[in-house]
N, C-alpha and C. Protein backbone atom coordinates (compact mmCIF):
# COMPACT_ATOMS: atom_id res chain seq x y z
N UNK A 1 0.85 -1.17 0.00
CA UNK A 1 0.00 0.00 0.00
C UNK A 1 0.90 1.23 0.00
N UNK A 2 0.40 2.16 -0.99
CA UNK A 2 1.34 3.47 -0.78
C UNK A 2 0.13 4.18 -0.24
N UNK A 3 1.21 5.26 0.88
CA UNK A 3 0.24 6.04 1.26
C UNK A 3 1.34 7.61 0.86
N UNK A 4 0.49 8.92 -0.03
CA UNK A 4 0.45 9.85 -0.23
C UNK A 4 0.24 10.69 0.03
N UNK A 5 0.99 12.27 0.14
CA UNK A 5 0.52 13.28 0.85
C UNK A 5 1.12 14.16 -0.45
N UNK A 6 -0.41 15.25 -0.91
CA UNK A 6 0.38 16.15 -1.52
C UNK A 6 0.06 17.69 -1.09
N UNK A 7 0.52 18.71 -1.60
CA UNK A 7 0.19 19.89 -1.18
C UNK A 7 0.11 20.25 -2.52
N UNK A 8 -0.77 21.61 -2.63
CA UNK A 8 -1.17 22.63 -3.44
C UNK A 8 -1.17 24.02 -2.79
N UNK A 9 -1.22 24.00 -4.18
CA UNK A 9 -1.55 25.99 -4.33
C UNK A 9 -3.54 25.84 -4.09
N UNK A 10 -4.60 25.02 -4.07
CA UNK A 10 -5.84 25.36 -4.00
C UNK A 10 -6.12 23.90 -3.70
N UNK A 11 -7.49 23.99 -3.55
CA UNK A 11 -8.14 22.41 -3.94
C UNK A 11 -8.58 21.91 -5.45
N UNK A 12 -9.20 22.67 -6.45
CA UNK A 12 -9.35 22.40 -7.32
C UNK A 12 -8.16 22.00 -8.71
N UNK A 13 -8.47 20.91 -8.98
CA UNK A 13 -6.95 20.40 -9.91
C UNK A 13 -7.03 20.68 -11.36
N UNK A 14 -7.94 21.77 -11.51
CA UNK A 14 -7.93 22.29 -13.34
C UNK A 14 -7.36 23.69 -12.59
N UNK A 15 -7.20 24.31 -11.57
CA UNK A 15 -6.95 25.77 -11.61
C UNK A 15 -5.83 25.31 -10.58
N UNK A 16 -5.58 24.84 -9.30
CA UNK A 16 -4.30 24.94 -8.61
C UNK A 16 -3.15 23.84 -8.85
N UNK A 17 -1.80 24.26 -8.79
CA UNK A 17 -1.06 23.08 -9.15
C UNK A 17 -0.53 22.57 -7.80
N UNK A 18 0.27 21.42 -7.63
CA UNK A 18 0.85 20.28 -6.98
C UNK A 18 2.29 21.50 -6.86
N UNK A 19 3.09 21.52 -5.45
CA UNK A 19 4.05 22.04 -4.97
C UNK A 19 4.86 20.80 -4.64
N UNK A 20 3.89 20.24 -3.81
CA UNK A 20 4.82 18.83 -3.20
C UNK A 20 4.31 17.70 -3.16
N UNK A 21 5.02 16.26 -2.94
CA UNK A 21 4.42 15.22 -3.02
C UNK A 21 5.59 14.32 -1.90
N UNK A 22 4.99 13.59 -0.94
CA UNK A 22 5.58 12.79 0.14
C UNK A 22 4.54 11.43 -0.06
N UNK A 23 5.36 10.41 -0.12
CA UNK A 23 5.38 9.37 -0.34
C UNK A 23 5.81 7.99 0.27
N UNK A 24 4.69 7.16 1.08
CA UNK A 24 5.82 5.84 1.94
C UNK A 24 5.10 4.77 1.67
N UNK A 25 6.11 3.84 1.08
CA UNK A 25 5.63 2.12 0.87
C UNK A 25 5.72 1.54 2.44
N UNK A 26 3.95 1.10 2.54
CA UNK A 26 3.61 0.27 3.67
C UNK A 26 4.42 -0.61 3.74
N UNK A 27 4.64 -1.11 3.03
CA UNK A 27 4.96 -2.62 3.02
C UNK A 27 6.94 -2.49 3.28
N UNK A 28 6.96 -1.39 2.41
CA UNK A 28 8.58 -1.46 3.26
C UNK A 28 9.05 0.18 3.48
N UNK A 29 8.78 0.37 4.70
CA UNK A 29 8.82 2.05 4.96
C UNK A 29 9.61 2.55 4.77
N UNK A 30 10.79 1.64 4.03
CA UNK A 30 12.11 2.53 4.20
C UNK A 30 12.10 3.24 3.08
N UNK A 31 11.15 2.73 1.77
CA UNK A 31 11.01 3.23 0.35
C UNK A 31 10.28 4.73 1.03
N UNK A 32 10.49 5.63 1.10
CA UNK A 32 10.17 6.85 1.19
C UNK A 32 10.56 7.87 -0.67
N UNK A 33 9.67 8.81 -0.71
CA UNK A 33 9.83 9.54 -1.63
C UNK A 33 9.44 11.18 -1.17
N UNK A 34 10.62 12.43 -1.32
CA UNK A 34 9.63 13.44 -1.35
C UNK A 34 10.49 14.25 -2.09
N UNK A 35 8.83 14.94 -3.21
CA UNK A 35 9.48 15.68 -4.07
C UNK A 35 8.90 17.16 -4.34
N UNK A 36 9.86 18.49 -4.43
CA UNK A 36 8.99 19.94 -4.32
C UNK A 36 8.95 20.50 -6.31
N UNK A 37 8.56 20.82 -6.41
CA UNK A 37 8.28 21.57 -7.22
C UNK A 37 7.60 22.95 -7.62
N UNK A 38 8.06 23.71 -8.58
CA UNK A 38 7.32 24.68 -8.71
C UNK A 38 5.66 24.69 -9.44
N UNK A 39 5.26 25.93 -9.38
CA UNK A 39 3.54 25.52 -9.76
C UNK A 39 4.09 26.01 -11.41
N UNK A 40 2.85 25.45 -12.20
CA UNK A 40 2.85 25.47 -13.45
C UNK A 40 2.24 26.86 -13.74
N UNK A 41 2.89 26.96 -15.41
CA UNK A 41 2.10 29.06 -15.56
C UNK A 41 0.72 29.16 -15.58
N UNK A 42 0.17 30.12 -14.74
CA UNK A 42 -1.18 30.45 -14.75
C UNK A 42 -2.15 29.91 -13.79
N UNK A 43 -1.25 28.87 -12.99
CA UNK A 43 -2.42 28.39 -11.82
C UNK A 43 -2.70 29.24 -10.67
N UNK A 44 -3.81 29.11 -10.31
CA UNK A 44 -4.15 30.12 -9.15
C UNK A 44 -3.64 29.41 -7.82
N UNK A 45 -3.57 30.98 -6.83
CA UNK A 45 -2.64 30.60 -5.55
C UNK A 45 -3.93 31.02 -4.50
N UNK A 46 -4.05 30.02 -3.78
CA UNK A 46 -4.78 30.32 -2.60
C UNK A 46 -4.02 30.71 -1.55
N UNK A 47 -4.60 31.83 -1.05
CA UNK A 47 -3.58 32.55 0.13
C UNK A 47 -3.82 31.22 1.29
N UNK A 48 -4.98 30.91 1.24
CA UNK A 48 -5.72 29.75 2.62
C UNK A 48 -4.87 28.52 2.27
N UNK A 49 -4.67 28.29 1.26
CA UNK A 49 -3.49 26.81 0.76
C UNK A 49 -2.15 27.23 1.03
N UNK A 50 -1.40 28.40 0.95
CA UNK A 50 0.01 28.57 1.68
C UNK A 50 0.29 28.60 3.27
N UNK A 51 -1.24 29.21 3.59
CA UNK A 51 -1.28 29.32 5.51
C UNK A 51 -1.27 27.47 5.74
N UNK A 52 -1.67 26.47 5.12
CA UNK A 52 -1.89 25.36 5.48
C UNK A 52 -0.19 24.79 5.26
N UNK A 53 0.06 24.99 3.97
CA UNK A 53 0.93 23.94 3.09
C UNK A 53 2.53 24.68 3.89
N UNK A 54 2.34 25.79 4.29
CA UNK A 54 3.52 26.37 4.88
C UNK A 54 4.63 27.17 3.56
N UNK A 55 4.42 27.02 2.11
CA UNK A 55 5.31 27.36 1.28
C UNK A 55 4.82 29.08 1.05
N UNK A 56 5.90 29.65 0.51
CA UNK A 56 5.53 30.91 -0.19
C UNK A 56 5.51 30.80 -1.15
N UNK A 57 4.91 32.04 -1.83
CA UNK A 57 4.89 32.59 -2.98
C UNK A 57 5.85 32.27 -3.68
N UNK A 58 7.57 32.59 -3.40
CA UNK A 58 8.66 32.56 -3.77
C UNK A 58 9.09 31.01 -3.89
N UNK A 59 9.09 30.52 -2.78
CA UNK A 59 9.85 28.95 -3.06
C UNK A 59 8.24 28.11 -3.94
N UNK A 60 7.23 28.57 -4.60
CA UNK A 60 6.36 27.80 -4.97
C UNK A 60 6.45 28.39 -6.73
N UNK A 61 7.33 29.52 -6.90
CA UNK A 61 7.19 29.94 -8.30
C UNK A 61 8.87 29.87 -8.51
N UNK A 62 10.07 29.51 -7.80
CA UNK A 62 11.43 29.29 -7.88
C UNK A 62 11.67 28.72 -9.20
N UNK A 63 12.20 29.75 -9.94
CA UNK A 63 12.52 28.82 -11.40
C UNK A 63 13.28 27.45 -11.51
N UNK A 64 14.32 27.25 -10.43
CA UNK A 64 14.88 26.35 -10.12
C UNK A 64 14.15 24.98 -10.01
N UNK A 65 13.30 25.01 -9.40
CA UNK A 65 12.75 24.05 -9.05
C UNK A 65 12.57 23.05 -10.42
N UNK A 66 11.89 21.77 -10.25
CA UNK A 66 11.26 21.22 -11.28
C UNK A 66 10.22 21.20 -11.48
N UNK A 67 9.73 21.18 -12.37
CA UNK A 67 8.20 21.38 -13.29
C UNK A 67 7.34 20.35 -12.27
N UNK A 68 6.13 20.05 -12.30
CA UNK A 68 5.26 19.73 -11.95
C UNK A 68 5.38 17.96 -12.82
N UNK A 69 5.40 18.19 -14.06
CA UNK A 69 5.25 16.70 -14.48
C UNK A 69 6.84 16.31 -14.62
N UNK A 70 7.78 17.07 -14.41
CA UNK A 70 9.14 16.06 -14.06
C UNK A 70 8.98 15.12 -12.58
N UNK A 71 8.01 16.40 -11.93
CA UNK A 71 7.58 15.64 -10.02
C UNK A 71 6.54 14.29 -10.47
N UNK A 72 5.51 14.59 -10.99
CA UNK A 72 4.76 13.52 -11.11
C UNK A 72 5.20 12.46 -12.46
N UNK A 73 6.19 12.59 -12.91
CA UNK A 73 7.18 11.54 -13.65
C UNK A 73 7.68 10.75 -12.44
N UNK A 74 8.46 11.30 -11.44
CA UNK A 74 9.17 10.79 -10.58
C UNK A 74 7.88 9.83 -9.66
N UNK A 75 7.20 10.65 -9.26
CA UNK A 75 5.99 9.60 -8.35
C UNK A 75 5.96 8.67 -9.20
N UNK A 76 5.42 8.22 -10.39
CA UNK A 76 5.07 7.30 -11.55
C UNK A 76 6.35 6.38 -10.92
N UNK A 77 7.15 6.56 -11.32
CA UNK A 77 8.57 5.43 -11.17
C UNK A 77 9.18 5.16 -9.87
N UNK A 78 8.47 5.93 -8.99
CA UNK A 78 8.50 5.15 -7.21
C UNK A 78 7.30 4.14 -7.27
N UNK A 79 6.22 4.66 -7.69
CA UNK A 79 4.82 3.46 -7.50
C UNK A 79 4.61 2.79 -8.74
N UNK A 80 5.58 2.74 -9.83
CA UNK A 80 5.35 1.50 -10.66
C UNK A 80 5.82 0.04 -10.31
N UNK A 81 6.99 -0.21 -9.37
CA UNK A 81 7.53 -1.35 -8.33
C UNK A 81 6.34 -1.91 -7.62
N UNK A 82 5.57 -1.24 -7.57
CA UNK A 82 4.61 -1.84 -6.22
C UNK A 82 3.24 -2.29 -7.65
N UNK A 83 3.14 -2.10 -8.65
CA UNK A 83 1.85 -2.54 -9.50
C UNK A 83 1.87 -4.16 -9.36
């Protein structure tokens, strides 16, 4: 069983994007995954989703960071082992 935790910029997943994703295989806890990313262009930022998620403005738009589907590339190839 994987169990998942992600954070956003909102609740809705056509307008807010994915910042972070934490990740642990039940079955062997040591498989841990966590990955940040920046939000994609044009998604909306809930001020009420940064008071929760703890990120700013700044580390959630960091050019540095990686894209959103390089992060959810990476989830894909932690939970394809466990199919």
């Amino acid at each position: 069983m994987l169990v998942t935790d992600c954070e956003m910029t909102g609740l809705e997943p056509t307008l807010h994007s994915i910042v972070s994703v934490g990740a642990v295989d039940l079955s062997d806890p040591t498989r841990q995954l966590y990955e940040e990313c920046r939000m994609w262009d044009g998604a909306k930022v809930e001020d009420e989703a940064l008071a929760v998620n703890g990120f700013t403005l700044e580390q959630i738009t960091d050019p540095t960071k990686q894209t959103e589907g390089e992060l959810v590339h990476k989830f894909i190839a932690f939970a394809e082992p466990m199919a």
